[in-house]
PDB file of N, CA and C in Angstrom:
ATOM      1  N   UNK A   1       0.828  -1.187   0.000  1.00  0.00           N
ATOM      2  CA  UNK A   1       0.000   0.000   0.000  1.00  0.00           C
ATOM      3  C   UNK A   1       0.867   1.242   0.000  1.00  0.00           C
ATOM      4  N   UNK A   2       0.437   2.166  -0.841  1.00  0.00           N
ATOM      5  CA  UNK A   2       1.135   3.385  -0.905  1.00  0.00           C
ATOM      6  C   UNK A   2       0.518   4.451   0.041  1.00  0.00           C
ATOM      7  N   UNK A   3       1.844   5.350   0.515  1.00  0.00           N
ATOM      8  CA  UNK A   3       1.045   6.004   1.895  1.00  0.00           C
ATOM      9  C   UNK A   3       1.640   6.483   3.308  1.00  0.00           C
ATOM     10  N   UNK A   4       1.390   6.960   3.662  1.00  0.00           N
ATOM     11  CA  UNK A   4       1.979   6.635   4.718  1.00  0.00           C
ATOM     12  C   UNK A   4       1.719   5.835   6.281  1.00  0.00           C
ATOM     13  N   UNK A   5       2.370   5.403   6.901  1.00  0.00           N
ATOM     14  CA  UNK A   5       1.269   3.968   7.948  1.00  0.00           C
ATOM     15  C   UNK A   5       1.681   4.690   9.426  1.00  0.00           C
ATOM     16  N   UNK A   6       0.717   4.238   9.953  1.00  0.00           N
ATOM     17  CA  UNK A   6       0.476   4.600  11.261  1.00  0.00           C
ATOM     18  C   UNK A   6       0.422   3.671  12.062  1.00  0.00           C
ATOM     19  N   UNK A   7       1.207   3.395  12.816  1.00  0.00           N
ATOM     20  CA  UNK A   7       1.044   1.802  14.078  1.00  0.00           C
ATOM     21  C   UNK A   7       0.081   1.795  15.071  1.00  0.00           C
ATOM     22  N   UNK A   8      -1.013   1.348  14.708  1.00  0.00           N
ATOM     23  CA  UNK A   8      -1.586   1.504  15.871  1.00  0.00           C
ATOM     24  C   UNK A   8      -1.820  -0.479  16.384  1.00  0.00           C
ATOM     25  N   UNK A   9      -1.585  -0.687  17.423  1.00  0.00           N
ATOM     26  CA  UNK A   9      -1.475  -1.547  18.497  1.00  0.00           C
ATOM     27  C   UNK A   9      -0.286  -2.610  17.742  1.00  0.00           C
ATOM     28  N   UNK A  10      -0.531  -3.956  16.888  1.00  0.00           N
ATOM     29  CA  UNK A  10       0.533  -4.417  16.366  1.00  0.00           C
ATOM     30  C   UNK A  10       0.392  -4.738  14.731  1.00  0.00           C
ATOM     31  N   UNK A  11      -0.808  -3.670  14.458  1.00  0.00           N
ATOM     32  CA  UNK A  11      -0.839  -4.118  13.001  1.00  0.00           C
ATOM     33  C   UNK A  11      -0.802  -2.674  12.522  1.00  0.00           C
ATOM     34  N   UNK A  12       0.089  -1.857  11.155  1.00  0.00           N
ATOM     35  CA  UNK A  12      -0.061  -0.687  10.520  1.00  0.00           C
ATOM     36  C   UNK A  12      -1.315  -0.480   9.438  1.00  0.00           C
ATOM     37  N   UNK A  13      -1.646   0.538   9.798  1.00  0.00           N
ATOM     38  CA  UNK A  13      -3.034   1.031   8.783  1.00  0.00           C
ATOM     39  C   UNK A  13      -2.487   2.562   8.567  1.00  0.00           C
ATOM     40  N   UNK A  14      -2.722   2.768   6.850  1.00  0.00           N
ATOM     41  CA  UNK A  14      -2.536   3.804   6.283  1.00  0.00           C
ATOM     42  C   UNK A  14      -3.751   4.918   6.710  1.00  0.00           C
ATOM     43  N   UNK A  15      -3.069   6.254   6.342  1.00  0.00           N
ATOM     44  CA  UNK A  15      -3.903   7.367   6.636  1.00  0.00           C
ATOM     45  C   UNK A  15      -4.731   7.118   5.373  1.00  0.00           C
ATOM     46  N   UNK A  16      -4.758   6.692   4.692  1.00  0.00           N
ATOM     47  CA  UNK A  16      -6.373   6.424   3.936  1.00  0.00           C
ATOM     48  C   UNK A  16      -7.208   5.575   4.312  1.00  0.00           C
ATOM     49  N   UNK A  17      -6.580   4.207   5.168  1.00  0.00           N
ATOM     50  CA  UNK A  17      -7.542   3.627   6.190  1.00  0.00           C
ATOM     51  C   UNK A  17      -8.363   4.095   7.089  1.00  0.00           C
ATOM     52  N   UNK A  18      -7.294   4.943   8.273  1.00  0.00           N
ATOM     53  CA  UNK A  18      -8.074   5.367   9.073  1.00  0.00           C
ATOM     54  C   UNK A  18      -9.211   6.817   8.880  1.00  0.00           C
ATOM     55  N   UNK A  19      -8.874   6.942   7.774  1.00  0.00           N
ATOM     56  CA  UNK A  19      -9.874   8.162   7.461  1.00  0.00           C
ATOM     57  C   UNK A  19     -11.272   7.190   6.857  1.00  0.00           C
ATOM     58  N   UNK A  20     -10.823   6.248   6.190  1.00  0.00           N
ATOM     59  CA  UNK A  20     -12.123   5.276   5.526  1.00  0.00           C
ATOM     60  C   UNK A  20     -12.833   4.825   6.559  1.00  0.00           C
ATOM     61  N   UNK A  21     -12.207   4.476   7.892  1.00  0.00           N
ATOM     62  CA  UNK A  21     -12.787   4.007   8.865  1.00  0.00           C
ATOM     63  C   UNK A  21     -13.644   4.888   9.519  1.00  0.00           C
ATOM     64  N   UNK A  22     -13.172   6.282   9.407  1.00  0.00           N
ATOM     65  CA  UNK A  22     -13.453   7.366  10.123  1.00  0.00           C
ATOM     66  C   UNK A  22     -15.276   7.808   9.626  1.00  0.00           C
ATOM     67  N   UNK A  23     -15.023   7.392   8.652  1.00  0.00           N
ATOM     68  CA  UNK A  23     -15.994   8.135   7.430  1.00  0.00           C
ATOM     69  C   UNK A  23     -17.137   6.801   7.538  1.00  0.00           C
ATOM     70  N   UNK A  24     -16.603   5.777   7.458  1.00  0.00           N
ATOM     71  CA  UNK A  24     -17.906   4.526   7.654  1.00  0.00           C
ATOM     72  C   UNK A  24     -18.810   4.667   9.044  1.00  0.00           C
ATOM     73  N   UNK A  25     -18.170   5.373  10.038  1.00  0.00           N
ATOM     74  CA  UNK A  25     -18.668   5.803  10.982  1.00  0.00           C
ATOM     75  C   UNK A  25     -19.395   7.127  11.408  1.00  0.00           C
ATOM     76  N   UNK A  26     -18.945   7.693  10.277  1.00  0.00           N
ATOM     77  CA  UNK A  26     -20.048   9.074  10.460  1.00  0.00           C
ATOM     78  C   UNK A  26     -21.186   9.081   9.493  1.00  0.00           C
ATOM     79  N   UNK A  27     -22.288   9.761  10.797  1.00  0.00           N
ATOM     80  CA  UNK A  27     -23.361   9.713   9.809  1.00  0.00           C
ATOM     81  C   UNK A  27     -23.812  10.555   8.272  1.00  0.00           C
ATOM     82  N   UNK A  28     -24.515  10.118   7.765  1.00  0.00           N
ATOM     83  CA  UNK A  28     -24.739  10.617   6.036  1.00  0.00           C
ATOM     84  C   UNK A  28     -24.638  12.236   6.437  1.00  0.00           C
ATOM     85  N   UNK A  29     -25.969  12.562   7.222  1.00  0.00           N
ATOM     86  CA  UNK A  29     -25.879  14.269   7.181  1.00  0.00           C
ATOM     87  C   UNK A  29     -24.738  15.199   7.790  1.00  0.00           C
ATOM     88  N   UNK A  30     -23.903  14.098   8.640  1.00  0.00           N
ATOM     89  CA  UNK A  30     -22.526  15.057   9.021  1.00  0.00           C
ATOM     90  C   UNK A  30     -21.434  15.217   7.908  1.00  0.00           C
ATOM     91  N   UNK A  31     -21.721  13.756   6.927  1.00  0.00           N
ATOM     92  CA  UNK A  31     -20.850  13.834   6.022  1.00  0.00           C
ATOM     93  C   UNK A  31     -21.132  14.640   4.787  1.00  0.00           C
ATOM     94  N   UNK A  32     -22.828  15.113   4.546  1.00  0.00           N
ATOM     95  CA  UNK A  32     -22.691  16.506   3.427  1.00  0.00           C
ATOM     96  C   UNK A  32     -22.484  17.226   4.427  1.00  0.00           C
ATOM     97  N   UNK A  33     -22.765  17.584   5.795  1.00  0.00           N
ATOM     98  CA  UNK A  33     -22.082  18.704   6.348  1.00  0.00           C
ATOM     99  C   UNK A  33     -20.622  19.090   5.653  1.00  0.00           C
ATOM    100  N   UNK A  34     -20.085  18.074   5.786  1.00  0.00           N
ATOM    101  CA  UNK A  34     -18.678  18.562   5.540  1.00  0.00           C
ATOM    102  C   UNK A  34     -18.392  18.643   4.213  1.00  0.00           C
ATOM    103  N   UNK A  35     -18.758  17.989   3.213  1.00  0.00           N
ATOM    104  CA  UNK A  35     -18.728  18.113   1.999  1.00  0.00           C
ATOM    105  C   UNK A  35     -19.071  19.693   1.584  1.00  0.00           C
ATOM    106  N   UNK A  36     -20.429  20.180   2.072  1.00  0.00           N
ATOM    107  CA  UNK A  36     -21.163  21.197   1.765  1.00  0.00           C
ATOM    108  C   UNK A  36     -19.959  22.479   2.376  1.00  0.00           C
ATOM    109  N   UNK A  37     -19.468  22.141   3.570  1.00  0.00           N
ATOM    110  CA  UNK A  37     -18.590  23.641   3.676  1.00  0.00           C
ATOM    111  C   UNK A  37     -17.059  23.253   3.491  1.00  0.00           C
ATOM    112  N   UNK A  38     -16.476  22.247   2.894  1.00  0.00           N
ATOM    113  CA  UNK A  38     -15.530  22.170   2.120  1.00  0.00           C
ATOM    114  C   UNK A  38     -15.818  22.975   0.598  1.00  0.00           C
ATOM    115  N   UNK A  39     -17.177  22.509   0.184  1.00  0.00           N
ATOM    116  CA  UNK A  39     -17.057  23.196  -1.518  1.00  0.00           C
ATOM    117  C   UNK A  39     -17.385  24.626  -0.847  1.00  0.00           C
ATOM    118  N   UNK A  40     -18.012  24.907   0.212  1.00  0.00           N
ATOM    119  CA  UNK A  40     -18.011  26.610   0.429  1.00  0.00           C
ATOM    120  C   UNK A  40     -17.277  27.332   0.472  1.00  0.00           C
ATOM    121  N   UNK A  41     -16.218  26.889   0.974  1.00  0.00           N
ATOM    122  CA  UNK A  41     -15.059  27.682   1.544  1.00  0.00           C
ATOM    123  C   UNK A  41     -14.027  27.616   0.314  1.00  0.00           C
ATOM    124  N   UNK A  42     -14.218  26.446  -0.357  1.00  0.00           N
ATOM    125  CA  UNK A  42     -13.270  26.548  -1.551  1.00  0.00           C
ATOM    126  C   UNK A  42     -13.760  27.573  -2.630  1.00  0.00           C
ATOM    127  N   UNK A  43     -14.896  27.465  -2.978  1.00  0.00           N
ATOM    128  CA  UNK A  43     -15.801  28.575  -3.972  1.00  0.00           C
ATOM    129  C   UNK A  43     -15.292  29.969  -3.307  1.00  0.00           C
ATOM    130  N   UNK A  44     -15.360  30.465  -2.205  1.00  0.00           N
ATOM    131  CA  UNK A  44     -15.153  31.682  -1.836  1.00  0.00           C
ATOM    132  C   UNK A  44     -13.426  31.838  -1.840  1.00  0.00           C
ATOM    133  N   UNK A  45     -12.597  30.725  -1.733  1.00  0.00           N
ATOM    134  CA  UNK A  45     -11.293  31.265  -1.814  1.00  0.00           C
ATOM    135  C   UNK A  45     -11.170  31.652  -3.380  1.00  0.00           C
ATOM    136  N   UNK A  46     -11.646  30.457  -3.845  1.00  0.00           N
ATOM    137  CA  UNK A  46     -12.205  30.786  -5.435  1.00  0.00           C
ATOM    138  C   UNK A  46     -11.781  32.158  -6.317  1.00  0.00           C
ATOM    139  N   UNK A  47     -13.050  32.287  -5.396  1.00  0.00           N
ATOM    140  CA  UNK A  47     -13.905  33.736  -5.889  1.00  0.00           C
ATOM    141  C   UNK A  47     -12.724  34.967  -5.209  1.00  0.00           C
ATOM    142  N   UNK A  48     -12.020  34.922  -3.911  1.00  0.00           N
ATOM    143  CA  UNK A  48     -11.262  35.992  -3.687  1.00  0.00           C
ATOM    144  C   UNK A  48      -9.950  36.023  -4.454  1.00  0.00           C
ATOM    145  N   UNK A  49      -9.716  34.739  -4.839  1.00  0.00           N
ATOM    146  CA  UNK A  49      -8.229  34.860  -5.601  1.00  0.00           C
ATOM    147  C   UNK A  49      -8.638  35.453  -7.092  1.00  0.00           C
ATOM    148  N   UNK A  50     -10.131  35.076  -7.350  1.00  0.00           N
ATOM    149  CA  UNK A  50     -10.177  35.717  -8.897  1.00  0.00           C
ATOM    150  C   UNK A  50     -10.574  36.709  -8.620  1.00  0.00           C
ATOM    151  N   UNK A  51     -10.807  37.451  -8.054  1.00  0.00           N
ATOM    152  CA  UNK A  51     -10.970  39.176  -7.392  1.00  0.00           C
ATOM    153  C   UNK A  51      -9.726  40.157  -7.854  1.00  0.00           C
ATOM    154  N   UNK A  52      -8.779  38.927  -6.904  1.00  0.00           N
ATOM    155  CA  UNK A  52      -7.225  40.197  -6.609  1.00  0.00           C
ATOM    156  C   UNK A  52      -6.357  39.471  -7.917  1.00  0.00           C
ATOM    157  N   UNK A  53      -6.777  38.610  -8.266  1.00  0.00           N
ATOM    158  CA  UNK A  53      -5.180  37.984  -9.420  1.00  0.00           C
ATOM    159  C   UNK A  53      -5.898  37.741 -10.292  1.00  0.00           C
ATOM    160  N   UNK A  54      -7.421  37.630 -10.912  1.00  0.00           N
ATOM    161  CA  UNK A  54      -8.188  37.524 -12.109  1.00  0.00           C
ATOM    162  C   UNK A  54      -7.854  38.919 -13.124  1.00  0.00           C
ATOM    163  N   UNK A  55      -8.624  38.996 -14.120  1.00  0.00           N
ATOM    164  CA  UNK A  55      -8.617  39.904 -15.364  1.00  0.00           C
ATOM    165  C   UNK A  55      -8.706  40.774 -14.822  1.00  0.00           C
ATOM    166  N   UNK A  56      -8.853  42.356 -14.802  1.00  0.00           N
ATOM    167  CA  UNK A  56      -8.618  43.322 -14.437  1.00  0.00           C
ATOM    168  C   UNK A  56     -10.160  43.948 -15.483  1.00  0.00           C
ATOM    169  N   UNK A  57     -11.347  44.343 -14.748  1.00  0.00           N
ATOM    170  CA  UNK A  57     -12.860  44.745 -14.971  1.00  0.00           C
ATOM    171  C   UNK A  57     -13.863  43.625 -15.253  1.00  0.00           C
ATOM    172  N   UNK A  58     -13.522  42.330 -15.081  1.00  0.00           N
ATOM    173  CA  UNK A  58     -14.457  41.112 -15.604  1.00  0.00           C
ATOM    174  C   UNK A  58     -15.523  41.198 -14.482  1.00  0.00           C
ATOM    175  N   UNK A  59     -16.314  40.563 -15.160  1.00  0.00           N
ATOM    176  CA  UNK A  59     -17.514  40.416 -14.853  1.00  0.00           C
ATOM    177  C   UNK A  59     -17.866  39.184 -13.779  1.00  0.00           C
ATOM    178  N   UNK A  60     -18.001  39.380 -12.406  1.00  0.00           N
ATOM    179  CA  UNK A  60     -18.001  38.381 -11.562  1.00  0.00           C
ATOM    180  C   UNK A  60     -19.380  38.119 -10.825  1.00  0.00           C
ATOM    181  N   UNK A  61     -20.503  38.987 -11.676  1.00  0.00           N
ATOM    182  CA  UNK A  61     -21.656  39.183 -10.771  1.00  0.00           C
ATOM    183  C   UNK A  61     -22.450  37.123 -10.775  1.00  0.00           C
ATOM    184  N   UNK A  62     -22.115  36.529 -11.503  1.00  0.00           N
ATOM    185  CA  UNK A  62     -22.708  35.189 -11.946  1.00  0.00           C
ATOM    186  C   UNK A  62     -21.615  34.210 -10.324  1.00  0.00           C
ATOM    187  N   UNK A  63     -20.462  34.619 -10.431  1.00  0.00           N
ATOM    188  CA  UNK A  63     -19.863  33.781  -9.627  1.00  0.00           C
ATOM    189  C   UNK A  63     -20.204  34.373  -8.254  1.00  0.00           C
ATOM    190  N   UNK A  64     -19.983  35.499  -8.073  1.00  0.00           N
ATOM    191  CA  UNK A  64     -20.869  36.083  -6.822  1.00  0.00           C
ATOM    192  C   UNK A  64     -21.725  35.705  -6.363  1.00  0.00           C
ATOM    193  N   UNK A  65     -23.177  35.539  -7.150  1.00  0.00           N
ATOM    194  CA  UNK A  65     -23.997  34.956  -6.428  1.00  0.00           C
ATOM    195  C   UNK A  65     -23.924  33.577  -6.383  1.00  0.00           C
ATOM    196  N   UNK A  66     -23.339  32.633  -7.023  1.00  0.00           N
ATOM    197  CA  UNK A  66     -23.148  31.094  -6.596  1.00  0.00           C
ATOM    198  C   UNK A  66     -22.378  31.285  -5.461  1.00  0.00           C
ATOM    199  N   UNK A  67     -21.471  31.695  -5.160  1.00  0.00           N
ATOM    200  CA  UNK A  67     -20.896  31.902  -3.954  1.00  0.00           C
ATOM    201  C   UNK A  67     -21.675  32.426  -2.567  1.00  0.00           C
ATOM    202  N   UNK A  68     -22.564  33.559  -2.546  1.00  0.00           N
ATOM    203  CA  UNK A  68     -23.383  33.572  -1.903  1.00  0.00           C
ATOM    204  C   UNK A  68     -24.408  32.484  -1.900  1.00  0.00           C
ATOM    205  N   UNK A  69     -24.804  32.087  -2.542  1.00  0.00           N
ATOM    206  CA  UNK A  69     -25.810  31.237  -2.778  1.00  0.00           C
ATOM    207  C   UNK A  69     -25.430  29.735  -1.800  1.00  0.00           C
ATOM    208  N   UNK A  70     -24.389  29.311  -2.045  1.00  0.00           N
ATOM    209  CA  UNK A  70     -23.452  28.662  -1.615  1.00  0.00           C
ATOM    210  C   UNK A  70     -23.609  28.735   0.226  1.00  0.00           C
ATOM    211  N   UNK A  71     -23.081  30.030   0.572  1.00  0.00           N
ATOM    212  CA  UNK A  71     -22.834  30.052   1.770  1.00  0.00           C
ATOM    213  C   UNK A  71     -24.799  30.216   2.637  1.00  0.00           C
ATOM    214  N   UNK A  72     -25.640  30.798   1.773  1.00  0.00           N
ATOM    215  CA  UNK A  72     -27.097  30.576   1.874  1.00  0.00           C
ATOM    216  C   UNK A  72     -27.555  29.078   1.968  1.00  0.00           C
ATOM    217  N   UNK A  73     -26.909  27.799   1.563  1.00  0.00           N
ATOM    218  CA  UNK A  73     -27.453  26.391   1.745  1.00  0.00           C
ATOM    219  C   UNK A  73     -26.550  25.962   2.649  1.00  0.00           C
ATOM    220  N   UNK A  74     -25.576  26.413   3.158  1.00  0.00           N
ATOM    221  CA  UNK A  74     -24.779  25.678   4.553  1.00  0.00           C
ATOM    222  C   UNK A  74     -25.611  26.841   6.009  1.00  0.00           C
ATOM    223  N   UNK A  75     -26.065  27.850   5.515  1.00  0.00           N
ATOM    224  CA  UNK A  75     -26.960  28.170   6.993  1.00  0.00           C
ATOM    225  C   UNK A  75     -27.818  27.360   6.725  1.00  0.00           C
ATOM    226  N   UNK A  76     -28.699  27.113   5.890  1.00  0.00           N
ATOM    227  CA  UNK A  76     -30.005  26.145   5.984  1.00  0.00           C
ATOM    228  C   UNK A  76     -29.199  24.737   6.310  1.00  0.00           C
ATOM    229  N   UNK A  77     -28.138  24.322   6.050  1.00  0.00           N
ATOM    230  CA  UNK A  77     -27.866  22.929   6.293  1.00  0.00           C
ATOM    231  C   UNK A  77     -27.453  23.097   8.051  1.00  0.00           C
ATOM    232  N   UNK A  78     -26.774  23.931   8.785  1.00  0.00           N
ATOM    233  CA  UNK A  78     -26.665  24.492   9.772  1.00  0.00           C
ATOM    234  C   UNK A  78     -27.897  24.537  10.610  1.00  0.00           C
ATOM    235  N   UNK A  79     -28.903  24.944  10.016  1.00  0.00           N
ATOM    236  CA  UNK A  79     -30.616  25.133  11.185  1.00  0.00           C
ATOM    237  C   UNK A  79     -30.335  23.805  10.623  1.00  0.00           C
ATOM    238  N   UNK A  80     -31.018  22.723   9.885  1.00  0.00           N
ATOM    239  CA  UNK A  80     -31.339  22.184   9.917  1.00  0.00           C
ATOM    240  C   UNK A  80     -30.692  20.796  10.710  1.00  0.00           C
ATOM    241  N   UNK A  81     -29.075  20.925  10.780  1.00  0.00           N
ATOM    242  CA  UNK A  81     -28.590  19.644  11.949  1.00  0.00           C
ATOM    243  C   UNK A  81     -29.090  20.152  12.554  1.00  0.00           C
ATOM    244  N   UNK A  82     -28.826  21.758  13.608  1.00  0.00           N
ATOM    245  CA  UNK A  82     -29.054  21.886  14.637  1.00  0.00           C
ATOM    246  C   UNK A  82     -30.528  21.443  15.187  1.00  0.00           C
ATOM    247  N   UNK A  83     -31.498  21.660  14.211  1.00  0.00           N
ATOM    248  CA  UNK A  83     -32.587  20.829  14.675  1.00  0.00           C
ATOM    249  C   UNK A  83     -32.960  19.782  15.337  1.00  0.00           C
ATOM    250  N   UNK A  84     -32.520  19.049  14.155  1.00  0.00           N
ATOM    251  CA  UNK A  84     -31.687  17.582  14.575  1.00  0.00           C
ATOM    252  C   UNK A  84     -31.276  17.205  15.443  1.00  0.00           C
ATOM    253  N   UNK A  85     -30.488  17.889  16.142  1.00  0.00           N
ATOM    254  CA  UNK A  85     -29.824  17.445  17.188  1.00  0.00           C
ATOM    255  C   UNK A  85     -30.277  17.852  18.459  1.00  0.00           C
ATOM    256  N   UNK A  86     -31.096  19.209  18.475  1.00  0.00           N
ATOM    257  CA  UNK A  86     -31.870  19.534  19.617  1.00  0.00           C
ATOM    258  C   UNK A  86     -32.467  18.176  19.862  1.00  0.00           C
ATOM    259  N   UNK A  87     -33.430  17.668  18.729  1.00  0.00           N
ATOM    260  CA  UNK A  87     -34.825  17.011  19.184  1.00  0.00           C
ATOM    261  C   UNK A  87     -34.054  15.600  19.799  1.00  0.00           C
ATOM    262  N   UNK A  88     -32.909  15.052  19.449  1.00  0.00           N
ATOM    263  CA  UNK A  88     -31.987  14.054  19.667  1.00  0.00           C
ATOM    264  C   UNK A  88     -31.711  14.469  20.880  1.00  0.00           C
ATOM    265  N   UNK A  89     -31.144  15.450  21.362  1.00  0.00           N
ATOM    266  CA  UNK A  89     -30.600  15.646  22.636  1.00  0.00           C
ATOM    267  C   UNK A  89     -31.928  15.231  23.543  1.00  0.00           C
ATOM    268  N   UNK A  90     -32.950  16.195  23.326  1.00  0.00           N
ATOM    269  CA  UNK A  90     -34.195  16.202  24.214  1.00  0.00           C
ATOM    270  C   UNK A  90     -34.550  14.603  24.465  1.00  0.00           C
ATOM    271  N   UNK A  91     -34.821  13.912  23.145  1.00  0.00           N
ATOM    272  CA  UNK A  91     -34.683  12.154  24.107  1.00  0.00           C
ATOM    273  C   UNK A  91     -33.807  11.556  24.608  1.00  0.00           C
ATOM    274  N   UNK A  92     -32.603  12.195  24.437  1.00  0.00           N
ATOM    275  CA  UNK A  92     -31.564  11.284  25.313  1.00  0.00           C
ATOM    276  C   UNK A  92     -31.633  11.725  26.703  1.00  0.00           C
ATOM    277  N   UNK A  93     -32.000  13.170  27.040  1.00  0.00           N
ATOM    278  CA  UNK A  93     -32.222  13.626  28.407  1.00  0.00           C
ATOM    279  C   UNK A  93     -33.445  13.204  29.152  1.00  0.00           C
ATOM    280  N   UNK A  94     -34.354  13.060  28.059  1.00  0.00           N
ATOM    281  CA  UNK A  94     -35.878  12.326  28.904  1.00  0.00           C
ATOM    282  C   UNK A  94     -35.602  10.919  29.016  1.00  0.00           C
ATOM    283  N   UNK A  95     -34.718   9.981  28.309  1.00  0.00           N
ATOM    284  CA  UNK A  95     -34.256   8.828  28.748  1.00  0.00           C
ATOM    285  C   UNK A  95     -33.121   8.330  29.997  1.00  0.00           C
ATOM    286  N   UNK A  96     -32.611   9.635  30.185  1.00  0.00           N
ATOM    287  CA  UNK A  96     -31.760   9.405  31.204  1.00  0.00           C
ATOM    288  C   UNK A  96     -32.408   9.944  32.135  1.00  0.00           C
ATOM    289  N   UNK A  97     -33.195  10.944  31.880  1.00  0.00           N
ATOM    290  CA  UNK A  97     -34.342  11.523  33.538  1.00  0.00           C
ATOM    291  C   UNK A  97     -35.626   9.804  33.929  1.00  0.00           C
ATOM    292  N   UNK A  98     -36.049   9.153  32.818  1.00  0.00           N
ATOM    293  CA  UNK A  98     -37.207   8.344  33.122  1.00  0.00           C
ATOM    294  C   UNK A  98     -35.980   6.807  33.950  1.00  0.00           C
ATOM    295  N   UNK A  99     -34.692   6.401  33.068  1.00  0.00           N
ATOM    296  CA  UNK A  99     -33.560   5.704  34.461  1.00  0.00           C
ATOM    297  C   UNK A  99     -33.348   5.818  35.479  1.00  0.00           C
ATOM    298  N   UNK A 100     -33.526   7.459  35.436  1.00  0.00           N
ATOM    299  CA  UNK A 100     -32.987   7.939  36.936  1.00  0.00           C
ATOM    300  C   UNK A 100     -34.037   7.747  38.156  1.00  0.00           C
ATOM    301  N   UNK A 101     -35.454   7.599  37.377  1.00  0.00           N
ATOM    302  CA  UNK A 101     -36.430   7.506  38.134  1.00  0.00           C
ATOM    303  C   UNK A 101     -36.560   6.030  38.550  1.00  0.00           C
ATOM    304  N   UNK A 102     -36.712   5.570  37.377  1.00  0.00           N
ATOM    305  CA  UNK A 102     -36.591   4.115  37.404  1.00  0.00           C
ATOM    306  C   UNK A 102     -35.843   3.672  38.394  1.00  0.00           C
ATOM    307  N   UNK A 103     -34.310   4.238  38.607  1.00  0.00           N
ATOM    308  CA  UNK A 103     -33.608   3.208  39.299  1.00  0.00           C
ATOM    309  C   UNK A 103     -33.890   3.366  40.926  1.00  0.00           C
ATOM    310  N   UNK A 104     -34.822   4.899  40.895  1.00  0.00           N
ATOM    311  CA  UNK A 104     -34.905   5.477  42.402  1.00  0.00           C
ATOM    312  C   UNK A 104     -36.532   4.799  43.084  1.00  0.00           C
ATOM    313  N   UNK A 105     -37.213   4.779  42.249  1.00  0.00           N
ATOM    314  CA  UNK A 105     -38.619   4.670  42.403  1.00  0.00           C
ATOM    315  C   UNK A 105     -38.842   3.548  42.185  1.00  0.00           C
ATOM    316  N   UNK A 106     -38.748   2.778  41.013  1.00  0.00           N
ATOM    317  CA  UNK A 106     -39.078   1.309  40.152  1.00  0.00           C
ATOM    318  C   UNK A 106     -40.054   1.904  39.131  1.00  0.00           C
ATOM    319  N   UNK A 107     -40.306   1.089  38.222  1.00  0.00           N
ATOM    320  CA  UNK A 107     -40.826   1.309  37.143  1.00  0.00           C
ATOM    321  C   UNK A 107     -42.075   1.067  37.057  1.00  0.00           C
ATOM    322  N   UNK A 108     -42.837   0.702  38.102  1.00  0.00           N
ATOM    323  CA  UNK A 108     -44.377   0.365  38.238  1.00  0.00           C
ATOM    324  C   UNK A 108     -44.882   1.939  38.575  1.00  0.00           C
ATOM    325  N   UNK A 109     -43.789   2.569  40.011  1.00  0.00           N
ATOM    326  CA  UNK A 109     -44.498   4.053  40.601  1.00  0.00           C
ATOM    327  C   UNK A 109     -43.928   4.869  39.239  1.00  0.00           C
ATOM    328  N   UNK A 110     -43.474   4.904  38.057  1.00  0.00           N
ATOM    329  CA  UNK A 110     -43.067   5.569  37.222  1.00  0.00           C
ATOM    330  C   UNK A 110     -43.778   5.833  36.165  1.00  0.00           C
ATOM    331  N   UNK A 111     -44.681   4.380  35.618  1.00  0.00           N
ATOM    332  CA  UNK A 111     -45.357   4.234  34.630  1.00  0.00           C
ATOM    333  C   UNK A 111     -46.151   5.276  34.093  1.00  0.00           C
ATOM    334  N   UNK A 112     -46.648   6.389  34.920  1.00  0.00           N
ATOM    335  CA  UNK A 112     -47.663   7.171  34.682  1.00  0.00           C
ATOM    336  C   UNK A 112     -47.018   8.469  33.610  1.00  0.00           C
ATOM    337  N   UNK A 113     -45.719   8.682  34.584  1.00  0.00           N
ATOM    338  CA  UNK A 113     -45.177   9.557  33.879  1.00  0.00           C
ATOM    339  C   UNK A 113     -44.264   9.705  33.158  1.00  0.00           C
ATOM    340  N   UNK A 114     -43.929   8.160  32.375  1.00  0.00           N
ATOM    341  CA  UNK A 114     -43.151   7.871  31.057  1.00  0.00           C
ATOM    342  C   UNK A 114     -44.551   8.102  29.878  1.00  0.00           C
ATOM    343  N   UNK A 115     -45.918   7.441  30.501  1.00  0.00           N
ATOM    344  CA  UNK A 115     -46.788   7.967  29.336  1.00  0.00           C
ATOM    345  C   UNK A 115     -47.087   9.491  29.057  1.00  0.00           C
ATOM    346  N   UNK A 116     -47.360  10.143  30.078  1.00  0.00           N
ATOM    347  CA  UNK A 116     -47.143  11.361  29.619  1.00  0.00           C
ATOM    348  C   UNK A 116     -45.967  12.167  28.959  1.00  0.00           C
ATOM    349  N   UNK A 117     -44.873  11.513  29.552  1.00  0.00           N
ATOM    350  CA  UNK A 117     -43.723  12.073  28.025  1.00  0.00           C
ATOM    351  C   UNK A 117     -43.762  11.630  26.562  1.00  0.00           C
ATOM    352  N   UNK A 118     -43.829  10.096  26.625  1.00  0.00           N
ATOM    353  CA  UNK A 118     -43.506  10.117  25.371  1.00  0.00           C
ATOM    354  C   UNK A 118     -45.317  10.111  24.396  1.00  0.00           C
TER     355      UNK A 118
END
């Protein structure tokens, strides 16, 4: 394998392994997360290098707004994990508040008010 290897315990795996590994483990929407503000940030370096070192009066109003446009679908991708992850957080905290009861009370004096949460 071409690459460079990394030892981890007694067998070497390349930095394209552990990034493959890395990546089989993250979920789909974190991974256009990152996709989505990798091409953002590249479009806008893009766009500033053809600013200061492009033609001298060209016409940039078309790349402008893809570039804005651009940074307009990573805030919507932005609300929209964060959504995500609120409503995720909120059951992992009502699951660790209805344990906590559970383990204090038992789950018979509890019953009433796991139905009213979920």
């Amino acid at each position: 394998m071409k690459g460079r290897r990394i030892i981890m315990g007694k067998t070497k795996v390349s930095l394209f392994e552990r990034f493959k590994r890395a990546m089989e483990k993250t979920p789909t929407m974190k991974k256009w997360g990152i996709i989505s503000w990798i091409a953002t940030i590249s479009l806008t370096v893009l766009f500033v290098m053809y600013i200061f070192f492009g033609p001298v009066g060209a016409d940039t109003t078309s790349f402008a707004t893809v570039v804005g446009l651009s940074w307009g679908e990573v805030a919507v991708y932005n609300a929209c994990y964060c959504f995500k992850e609120r409503a995720e957080n909120r059951m992992k905290i009502s699951l660790a508040f209805i344990n906590q009861l559970a383990d204090k009370y038992g789950i018979e004096a509890i019953t009433p008010i796991i139905q009213s949460i979920i």
